[in-house]
C-alpha atoms as a PDB file:
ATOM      1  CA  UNK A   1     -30.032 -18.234   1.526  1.00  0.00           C
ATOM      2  CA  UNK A   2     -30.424 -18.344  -2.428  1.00  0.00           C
ATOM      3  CA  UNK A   3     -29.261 -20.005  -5.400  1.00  0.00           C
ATOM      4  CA  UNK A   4     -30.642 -18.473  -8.090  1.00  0.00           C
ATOM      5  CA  UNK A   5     -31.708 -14.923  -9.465  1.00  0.00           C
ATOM      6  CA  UNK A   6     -34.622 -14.618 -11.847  1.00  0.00           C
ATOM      7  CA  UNK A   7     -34.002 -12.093 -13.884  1.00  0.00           C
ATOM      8  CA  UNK A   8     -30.337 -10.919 -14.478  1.00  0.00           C
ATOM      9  CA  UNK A   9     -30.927  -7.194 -15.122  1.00  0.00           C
ATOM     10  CA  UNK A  10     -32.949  -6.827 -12.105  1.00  0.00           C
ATOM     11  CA  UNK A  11     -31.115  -4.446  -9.017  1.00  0.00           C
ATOM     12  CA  UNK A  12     -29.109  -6.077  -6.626  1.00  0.00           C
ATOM     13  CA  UNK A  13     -27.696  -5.098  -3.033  1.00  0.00           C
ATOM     14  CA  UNK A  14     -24.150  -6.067  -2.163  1.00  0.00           C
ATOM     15  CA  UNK A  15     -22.469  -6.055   1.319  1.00  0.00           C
ATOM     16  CA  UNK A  16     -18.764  -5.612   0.118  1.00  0.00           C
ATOM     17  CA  UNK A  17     -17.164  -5.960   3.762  1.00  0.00           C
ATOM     18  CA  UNK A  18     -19.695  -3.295   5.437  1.00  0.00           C
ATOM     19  CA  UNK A  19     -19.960  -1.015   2.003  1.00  0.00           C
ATOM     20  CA  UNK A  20     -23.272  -1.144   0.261  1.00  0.00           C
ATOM     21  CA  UNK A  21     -23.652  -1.372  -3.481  1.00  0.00           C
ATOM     22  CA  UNK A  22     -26.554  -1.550  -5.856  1.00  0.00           C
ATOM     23  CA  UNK A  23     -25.996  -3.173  -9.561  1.00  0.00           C
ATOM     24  CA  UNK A  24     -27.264  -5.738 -11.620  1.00  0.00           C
ATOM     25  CA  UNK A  25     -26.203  -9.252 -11.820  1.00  0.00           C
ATOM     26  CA  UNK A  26     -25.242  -8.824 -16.027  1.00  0.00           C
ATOM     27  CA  UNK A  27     -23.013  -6.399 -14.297  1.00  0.00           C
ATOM     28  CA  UNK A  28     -21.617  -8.712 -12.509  1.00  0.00           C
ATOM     29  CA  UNK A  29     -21.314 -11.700 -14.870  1.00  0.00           C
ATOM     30  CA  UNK A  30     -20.848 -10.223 -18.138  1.00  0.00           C
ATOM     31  CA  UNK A  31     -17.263  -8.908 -19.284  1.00  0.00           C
ATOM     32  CA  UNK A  32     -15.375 -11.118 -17.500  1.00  0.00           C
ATOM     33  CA  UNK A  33     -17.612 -14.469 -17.681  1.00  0.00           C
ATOM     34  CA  UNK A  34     -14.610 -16.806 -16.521  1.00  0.00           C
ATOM     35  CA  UNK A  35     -13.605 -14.425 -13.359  1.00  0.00           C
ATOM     36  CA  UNK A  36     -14.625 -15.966  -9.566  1.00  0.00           C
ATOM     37  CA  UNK A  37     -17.066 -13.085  -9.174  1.00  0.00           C
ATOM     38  CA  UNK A  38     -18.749 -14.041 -11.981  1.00  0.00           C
ATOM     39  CA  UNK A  39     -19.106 -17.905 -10.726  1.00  0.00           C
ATOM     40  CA  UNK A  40     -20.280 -16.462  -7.063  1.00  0.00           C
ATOM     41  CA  UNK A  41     -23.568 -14.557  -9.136  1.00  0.00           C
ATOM     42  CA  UNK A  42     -23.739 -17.342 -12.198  1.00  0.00           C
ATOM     43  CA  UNK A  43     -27.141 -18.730  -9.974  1.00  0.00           C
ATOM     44  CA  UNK A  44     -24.603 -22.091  -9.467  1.00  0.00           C
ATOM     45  CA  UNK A  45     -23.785 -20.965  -6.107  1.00  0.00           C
ATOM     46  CA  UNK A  46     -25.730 -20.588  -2.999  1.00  0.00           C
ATOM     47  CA  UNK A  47     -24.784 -16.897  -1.379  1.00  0.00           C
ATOM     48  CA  UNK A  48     -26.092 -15.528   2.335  1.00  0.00           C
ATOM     49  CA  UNK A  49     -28.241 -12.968   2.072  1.00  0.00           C
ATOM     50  CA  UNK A  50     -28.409 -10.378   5.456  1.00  0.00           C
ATOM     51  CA  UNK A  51     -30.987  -7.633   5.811  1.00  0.00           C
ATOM     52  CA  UNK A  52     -31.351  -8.293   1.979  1.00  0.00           C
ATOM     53  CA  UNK A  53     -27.874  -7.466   0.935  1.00  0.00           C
ATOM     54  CA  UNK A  54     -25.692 -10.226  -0.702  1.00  0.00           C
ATOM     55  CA  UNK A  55     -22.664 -10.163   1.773  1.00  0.00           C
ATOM     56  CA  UNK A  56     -18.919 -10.139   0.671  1.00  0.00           C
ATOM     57  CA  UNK A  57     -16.649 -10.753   3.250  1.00  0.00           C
ATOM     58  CA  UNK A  58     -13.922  -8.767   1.496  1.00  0.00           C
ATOM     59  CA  UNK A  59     -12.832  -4.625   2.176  1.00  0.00           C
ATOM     60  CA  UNK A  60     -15.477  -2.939  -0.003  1.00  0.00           C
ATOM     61  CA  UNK A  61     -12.831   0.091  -0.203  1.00  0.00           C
ATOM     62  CA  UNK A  62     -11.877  -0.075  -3.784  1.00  0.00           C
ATOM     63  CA  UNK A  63     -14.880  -2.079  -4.815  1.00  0.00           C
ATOM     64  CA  UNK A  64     -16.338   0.935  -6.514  1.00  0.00           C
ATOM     65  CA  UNK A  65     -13.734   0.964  -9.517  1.00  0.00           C
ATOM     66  CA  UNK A  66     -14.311  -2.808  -9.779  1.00  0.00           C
ATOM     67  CA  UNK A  67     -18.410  -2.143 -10.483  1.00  0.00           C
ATOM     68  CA  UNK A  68     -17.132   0.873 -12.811  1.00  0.00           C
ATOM     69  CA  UNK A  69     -14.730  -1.444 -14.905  1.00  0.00           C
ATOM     70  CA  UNK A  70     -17.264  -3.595 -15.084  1.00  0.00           C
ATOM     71  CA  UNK A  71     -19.443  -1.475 -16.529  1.00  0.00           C
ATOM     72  CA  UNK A  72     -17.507   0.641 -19.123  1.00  0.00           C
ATOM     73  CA  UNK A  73     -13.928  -1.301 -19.108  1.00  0.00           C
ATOM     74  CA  UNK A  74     -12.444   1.659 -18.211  1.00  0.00           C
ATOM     75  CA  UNK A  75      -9.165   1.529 -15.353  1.00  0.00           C
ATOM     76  CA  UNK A  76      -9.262   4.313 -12.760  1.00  0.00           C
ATOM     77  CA  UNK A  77      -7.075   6.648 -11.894  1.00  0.00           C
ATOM     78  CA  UNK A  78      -5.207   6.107  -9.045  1.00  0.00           C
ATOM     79  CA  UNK A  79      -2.074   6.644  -7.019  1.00  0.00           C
ATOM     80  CA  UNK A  80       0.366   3.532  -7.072  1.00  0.00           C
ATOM     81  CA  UNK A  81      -0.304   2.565  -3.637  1.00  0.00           C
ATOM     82  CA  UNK A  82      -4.096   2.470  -4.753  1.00  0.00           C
ATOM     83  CA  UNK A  83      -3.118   0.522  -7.358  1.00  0.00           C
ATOM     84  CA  UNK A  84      -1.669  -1.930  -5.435  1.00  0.00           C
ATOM     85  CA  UNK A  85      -4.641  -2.393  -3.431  1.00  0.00           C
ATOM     86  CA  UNK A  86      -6.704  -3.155  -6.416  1.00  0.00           C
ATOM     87  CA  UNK A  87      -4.747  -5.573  -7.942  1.00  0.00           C
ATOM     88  CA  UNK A  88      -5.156  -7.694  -4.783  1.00  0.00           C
ATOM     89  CA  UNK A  89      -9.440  -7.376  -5.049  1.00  0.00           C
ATOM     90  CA  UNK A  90      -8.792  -7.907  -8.873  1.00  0.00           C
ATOM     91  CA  UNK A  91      -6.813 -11.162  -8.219  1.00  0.00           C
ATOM     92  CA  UNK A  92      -9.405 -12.178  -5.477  1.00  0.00           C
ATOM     93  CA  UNK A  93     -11.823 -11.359  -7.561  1.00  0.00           C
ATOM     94  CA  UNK A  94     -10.041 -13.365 -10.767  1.00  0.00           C
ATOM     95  CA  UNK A  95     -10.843 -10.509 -12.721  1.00  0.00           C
ATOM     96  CA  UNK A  96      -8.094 -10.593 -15.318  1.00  0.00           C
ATOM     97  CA  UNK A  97      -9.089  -8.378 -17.435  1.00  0.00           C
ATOM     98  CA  UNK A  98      -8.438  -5.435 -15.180  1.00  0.00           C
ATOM     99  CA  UNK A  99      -5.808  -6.826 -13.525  1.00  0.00           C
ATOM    100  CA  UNK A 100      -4.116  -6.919 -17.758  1.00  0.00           C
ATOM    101  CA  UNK A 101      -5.092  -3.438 -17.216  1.00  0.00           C
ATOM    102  CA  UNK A 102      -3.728  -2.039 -14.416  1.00  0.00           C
ATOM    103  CA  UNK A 103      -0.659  -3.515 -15.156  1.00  0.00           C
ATOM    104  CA  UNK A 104      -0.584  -1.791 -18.579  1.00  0.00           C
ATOM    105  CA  UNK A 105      -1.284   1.669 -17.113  1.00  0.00           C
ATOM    106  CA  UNK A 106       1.251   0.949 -14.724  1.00  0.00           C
ATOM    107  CA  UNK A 107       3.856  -0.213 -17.477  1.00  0.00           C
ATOM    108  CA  UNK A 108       2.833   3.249 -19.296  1.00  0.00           C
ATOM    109  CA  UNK A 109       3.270   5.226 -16.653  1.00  0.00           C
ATOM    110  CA  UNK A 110       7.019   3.922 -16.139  1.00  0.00           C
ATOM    111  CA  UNK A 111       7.903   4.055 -19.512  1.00  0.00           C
ATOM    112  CA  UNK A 112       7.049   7.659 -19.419  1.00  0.00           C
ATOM    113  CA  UNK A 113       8.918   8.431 -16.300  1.00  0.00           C
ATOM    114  CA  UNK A 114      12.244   6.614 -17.087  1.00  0.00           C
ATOM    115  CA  UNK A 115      12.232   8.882 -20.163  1.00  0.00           C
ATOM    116  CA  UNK A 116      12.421  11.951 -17.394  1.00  0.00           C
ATOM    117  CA  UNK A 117      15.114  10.158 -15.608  1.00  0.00           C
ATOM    118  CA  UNK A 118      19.136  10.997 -15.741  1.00  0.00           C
ATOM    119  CA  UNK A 119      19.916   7.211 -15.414  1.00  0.00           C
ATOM    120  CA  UNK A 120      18.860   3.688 -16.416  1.00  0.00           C
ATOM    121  CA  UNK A 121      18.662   0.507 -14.720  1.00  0.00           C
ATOM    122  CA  UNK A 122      22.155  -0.908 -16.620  1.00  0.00           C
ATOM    123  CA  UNK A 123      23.717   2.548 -15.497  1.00  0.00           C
ATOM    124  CA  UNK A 124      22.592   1.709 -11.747  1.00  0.00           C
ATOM    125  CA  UNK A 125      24.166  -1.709 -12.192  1.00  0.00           C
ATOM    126  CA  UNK A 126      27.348  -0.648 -13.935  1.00  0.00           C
ATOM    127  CA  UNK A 127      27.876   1.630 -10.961  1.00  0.00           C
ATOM    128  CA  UNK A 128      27.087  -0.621  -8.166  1.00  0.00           C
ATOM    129  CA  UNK A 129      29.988  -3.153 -10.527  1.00  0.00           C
ATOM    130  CA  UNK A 130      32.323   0.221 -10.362  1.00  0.00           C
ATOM    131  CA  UNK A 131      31.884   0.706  -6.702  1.00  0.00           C
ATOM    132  CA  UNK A 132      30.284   4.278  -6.976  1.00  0.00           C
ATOM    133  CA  UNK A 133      27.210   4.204  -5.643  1.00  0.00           C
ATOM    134  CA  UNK A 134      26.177   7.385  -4.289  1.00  0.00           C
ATOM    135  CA  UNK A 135      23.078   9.248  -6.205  1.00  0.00           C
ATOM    136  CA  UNK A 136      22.540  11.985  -4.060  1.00  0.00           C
ATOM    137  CA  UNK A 137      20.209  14.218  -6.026  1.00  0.00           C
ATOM    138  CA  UNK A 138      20.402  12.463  -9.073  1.00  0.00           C
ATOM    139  CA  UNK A 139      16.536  12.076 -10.567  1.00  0.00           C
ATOM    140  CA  UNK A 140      15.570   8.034 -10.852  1.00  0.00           C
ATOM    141  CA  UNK A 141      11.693   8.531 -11.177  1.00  0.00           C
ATOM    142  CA  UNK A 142      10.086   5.407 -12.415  1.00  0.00           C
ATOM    143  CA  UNK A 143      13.149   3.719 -12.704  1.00  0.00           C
ATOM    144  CA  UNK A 144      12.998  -0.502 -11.576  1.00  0.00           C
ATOM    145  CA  UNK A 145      15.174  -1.314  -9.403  1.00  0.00           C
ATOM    146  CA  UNK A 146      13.917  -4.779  -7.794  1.00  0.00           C
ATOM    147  CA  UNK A 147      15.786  -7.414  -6.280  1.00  0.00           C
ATOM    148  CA  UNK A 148      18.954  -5.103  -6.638  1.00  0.00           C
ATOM    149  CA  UNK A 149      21.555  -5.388  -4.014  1.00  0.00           C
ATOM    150  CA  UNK A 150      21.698  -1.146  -2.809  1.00  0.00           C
ATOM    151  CA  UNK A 151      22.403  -1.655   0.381  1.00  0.00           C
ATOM    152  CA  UNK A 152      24.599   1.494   1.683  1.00  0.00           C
ATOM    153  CA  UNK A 153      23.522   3.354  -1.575  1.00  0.00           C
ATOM    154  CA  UNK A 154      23.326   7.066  -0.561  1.00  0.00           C
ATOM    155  CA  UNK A 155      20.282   8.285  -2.316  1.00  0.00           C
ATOM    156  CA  UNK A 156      20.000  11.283  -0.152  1.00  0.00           C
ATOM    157  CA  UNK A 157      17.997  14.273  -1.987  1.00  0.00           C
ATOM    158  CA  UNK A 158      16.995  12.020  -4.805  1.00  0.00           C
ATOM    159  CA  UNK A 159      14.142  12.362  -7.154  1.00  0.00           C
ATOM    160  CA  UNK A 160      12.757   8.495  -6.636  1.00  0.00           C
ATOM    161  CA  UNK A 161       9.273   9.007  -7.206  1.00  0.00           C
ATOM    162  CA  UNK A 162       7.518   5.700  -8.480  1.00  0.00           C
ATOM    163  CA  UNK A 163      10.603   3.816  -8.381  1.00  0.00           C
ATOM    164  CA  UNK A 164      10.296   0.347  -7.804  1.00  0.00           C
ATOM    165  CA  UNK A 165      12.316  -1.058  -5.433  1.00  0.00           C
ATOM    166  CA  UNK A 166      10.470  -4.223  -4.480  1.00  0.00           C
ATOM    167  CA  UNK A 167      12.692  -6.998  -2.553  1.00  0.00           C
ATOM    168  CA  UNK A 168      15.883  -5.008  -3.233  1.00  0.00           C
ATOM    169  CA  UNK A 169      18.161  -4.878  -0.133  1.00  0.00           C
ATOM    170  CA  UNK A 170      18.607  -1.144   0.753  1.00  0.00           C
ATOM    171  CA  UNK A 171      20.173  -1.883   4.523  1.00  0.00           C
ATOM    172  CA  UNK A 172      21.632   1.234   5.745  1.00  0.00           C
ATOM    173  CA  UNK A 173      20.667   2.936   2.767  1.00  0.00           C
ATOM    174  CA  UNK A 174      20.139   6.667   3.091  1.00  0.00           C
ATOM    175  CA  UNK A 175      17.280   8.436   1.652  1.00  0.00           C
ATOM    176  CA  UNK A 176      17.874  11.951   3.421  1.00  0.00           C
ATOM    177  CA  UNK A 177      14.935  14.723   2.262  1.00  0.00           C
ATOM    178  CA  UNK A 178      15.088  12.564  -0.950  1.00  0.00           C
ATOM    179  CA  UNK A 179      11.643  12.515  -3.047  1.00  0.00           C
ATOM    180  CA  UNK A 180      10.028   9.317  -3.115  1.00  0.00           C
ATOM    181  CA  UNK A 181       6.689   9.472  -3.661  1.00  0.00           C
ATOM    182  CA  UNK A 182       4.262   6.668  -4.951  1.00  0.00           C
ATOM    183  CA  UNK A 183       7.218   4.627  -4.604  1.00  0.00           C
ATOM    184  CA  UNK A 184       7.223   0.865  -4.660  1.00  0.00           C
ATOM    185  CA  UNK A 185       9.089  -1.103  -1.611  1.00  0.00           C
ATOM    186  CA  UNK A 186       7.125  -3.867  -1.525  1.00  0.00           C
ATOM    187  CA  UNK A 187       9.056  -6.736   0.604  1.00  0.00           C
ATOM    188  CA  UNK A 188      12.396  -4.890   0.442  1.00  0.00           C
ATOM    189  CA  UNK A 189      14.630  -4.944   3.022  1.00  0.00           C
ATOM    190  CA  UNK A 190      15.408  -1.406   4.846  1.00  0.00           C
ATOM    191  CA  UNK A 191      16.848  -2.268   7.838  1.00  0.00           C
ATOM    192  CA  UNK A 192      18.622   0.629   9.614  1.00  0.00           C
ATOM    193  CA  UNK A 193      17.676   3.204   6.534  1.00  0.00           C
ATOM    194  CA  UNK A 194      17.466   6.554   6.843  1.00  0.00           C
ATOM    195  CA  UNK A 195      14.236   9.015   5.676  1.00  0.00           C
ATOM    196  CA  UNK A 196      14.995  11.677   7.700  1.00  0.00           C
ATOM    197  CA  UNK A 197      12.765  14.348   6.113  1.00  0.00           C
ATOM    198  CA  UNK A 198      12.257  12.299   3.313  1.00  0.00           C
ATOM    199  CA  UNK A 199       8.686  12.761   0.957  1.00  0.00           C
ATOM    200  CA  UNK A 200       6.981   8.917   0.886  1.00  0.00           C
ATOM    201  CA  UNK A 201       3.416  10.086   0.557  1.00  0.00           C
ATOM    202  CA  UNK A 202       1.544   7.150  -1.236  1.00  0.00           C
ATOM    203  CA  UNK A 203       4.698   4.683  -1.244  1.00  0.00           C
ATOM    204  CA  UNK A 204       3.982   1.137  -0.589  1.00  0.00           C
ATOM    205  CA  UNK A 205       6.281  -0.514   2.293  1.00  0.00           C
ATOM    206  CA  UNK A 206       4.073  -3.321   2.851  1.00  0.00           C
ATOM    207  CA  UNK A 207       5.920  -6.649   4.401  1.00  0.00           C
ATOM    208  CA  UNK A 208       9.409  -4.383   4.481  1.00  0.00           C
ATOM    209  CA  UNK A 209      11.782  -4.577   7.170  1.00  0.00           C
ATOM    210  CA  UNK A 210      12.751  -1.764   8.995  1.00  0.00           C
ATOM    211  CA  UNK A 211      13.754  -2.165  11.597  1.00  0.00           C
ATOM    212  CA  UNK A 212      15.875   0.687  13.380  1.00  0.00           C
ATOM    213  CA  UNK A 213      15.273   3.122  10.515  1.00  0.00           C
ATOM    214  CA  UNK A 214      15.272   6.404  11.137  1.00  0.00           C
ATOM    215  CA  UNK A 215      12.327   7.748   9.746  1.00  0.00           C
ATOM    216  CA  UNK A 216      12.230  10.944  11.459  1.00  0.00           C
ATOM    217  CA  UNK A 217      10.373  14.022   9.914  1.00  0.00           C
ATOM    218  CA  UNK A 218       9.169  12.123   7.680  1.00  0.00           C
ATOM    219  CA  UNK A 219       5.909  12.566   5.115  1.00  0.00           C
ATOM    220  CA  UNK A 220       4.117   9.149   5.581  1.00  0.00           C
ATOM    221  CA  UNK A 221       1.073  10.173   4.357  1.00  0.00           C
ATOM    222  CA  UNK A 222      -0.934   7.605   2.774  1.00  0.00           C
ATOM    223  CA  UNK A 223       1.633   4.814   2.889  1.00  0.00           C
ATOM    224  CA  UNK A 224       0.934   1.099   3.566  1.00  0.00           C
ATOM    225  CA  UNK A 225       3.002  -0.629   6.012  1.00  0.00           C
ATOM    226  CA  UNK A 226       0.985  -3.781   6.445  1.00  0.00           C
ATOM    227  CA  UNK A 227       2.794  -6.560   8.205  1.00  0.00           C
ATOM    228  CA  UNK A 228       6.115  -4.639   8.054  1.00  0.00           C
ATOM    229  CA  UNK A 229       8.576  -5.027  10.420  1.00  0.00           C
ATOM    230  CA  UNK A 230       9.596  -1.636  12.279  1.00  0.00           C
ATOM    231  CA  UNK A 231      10.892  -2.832  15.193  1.00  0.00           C
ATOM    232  CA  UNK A 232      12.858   0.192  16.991  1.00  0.00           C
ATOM    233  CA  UNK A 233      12.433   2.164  14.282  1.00  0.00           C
ATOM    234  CA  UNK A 234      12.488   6.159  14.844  1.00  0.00           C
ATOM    235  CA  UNK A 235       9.635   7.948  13.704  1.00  0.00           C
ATOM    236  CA  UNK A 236       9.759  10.732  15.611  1.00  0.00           C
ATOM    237  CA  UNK A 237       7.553  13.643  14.259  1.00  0.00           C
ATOM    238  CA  UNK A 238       6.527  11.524  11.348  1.00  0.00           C
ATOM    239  CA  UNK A 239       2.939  12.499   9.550  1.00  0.00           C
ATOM    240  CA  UNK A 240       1.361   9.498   9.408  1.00  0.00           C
ATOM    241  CA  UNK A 241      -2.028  10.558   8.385  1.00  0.00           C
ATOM    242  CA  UNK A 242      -4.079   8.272   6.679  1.00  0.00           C
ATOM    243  CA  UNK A 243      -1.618   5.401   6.784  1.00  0.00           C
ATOM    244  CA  UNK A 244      -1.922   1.532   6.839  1.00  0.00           C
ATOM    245  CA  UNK A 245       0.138   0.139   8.985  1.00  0.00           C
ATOM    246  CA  UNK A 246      -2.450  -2.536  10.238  1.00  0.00           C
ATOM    247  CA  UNK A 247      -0.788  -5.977  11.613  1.00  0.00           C
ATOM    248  CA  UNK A 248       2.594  -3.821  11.469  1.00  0.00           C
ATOM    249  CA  UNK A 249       5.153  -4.668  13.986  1.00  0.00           C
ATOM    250  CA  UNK A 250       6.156  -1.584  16.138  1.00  0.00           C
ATOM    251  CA  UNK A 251       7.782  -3.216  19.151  1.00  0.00           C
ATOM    252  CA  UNK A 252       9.607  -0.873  20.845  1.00  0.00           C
ATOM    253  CA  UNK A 253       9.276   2.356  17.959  1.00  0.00           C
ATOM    254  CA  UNK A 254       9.615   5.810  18.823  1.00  0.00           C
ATOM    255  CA  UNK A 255       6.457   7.745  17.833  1.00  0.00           C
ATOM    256  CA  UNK A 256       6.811  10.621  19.998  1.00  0.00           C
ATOM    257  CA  UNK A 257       4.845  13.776  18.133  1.00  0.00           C
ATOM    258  CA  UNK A 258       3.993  11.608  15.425  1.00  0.00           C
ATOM    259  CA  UNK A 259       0.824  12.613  13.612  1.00  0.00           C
ATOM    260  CA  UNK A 260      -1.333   9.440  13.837  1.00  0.00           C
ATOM    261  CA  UNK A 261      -4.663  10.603  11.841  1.00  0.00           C
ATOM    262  CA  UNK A 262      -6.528   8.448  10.500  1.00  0.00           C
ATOM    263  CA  UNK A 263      -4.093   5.830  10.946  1.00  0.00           C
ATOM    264  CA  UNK A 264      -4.818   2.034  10.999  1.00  0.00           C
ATOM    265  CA  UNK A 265      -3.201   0.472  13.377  1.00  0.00           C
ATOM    266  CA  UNK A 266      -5.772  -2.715  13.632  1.00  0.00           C
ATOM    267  CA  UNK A 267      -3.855  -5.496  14.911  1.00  0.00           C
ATOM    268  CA  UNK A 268      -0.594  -3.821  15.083  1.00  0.00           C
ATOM    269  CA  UNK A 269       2.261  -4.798  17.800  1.00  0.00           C
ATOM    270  CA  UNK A 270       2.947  -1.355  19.790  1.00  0.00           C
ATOM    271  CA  UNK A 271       4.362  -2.996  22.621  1.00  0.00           C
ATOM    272  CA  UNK A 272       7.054  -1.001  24.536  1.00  0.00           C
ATOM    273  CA  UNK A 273       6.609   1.263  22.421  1.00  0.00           C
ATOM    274  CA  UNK A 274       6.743   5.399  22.848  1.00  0.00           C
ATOM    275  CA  UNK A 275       3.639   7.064  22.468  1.00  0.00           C
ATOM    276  CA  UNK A 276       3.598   9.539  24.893  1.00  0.00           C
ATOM    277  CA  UNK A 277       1.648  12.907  23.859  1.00  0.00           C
ATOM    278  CA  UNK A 278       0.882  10.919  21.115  1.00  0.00           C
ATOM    279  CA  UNK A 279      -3.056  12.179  19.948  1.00  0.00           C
ATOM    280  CA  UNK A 280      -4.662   8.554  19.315  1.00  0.00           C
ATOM    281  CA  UNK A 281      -8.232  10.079  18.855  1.00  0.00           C
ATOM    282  CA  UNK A 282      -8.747   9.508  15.130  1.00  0.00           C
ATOM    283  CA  UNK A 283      -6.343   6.515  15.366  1.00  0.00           C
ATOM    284  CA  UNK A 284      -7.790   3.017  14.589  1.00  0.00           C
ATOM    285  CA  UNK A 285      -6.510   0.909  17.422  1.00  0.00           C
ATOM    286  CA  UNK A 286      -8.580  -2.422  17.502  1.00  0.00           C
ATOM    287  CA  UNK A 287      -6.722  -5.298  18.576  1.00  0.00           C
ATOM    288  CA  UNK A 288      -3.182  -3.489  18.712  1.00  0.00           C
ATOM    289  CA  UNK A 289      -1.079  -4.976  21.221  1.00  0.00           C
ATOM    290  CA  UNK A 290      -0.156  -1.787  23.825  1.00  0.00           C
ATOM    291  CA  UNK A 291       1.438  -4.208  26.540  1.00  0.00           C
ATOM    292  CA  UNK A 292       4.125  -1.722  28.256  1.00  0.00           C
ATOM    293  CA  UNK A 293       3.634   1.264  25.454  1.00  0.00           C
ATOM    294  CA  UNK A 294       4.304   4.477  27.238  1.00  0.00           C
ATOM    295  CA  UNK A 295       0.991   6.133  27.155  1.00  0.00           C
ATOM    296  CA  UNK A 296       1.603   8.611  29.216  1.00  0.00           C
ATOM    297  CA  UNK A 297      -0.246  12.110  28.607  1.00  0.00           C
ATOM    298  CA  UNK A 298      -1.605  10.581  25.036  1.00  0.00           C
ATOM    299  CA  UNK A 299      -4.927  11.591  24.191  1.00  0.00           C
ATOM    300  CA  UNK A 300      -7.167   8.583  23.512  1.00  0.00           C
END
C-alpha cells in the first residue's frame, strides 16, 4: 500500500482493469485538478499497489484517449458508440473537461449532419400531428429524435445514420435495409421492430427493448447491446462481430447462422435459446446463462 509519491514527474505503472499504462503523476493531476482521478493520485489517498502497478478496477479499454487528453487536451476521434463509452470513464473519472468536450464534438458533428438532411425535427413532429408518418428512404442523418413517440413509423430504406433516437418509442417500427449507422438508441423502446437487412454497424442499443424484433440479416457489427432486452428476438444470420451484448437478455432468441466473432456475451441470458451451428469459438461466454440453449452441432 502507499499514500504518497515523491516526486510527481517520476514514471508510474497503472493497472486500468488488466491494461498496463506508464505516465507520470502531473499527468494525472494536472489539467483537470478538481476531477476524482486527480484526488485518487493527489498523495491524500492510500492506493493498492500489485506487482508494482497501481490497480484500477475499471475497463482500461478506452483509457488510452483519457492519458492522451490529459496530456495535449486534445478529444479523439471516434465512432459514436466509442464515444459513448468514454463519456461513461470520463464521468467515472469526473473528468469534465473532456466530457465538455466530447459533447461539443458530438454537438458539431450533428449540426453538420442535419444540414445534409431532407427534414427537421419540427417537420418529423408536424407529420407524426398530420398522421403521415412513413419516411421510407427519406435521409434523417444526425437528426434528434429522443423521447419521440414513432412507434409504427415506417423508416424502411432510410438514411438514419447518427440519429438519435434515445428513449423514443419505435414499437413495431420498421427499419427495412434502412442505413443506420453510429446511430443512437440508447433506452428506446423497439419492441417487435423490424431491421431486416438493415446497416447498424457502431449504433448504440444499450438498455433497449427488443423484444421479438426481427433483426434478421442484419449488420451488427460493433454495436452495444448491454443489458438490453431481446427476448425472442430474430437474429437469424445477423453479423455480430465485435459486439457488446454483455448482461443482454436473449431468452429464447433465434441466432441460427449468426456470426458471433468476437462477441461479448459475459453474463448474458441465452437460455432456450437457438444456437445450433452457431461457431462460439471467438465468442466471450463467461457467466452466460445456456440453461436449455440448443447447442446442438455449435462449435465451442
Amino acid at each position: 500500500m502507499m499514500k504518497e509519491f515523491d516526486d510527481s514527474s517520476s514514471p508510474i505503472r497503472l493497472n486500468i482493469g488488466g491494461k498496463k499504462f506508464y505516465t507520470t503523476i502531473t499527468t494525472l493531476t494536472q489539467r483537470d485538478p478538481d476531477s476524482m482521478l486527480a484526488a485518487m493520485f493527489s498523495g491524500r489517498h492510500t492506493l493498492s499497489r500489485e506487482n508494482g502497478y497501481v490497480f484500477v478496477d475499471r475497463d482500461g479499454k478506452h483509457f488510452r484517449h483519457i492519458l492522451n487528453w490529459l496530456r495535449d487536451g486534445v478529444v479523439p476521434t471516434l465512432k459514436d458508440s466509442k464515444f459513448a463509452e468514454l463519456l461513461r470513464e470520463a464521468e467515472y473519472y469526473q473528468l469534465l473537461g473532456l466530457i465538455d468536450g466530447i459533447h461539443a464534438v458530438q454537438n458539431k458533428k450533428k449540426d453538420d449532419e442535419e444540414s445534409n438532411s431532407e427534414l427537421t425535427r419540427t417537420d418529423i413532429l408536424k407529420c407524426i400531428q398530420s398522421g403521415k408518418v412513413r419516411f421510407r428512404g427519406v435521409n434523417l442523418s444526425g437528426l434528434d429524435l429522443s423521447k419521440l413517440d414513432l412507434s409504427f413509423v415506417d423508416f424502411s430504406y432510410a438514411c438514419l445514420r447518427n440519429v438519435f433516437f434515445s428513449r423514443a418509442n419505435l414499437q413495431c417500427a420498421k427499419f427495412k435495409d434502412a442505413d443506420a449507422e453510429g446511430a443512437i438508441f440508447h433506452n428506446a423502446t423497439l419492441r417487435e421492430c423490424e431491421f431486416t437487412g438493415a446497416n447498424l454497424r457502431g449504433a448504440l442499443l444499450a438498455g433497449t427493448n427488443l423484444q421479438s424484433a426481427n433483426l434478421q440479416d442484419a449488420c451488427l457489427i460493433d454495436c452495444s447491446f448491454c443489458q438490453a432486452d431481446l427476448r425472442s428476438a430474430h437474429l437469424q444470420n445477423a453479423d455480430l462481430t465485435n459486439a457488446n451484448l454483455e448482461g443482454a437478455i436473449l431468452e429464447g432468441a433465434n441466432l441460427k447462422g449468426a456470426k458471433l466473432s468476437n462477441t461479448n456475451l459475459k453474463d448474458a441470458n441465452l437460455q432456450r435459446a437457438y444456437l445450433r451451428q452457431v461457431n462460439l469459438r471467438d465468442t466471450h461466454l463467461e457467466g452466460a446463462k445456456l440453461d436449455g440453449a440448443n447447442l446442438l452441432g455449435a462449435i465451442r
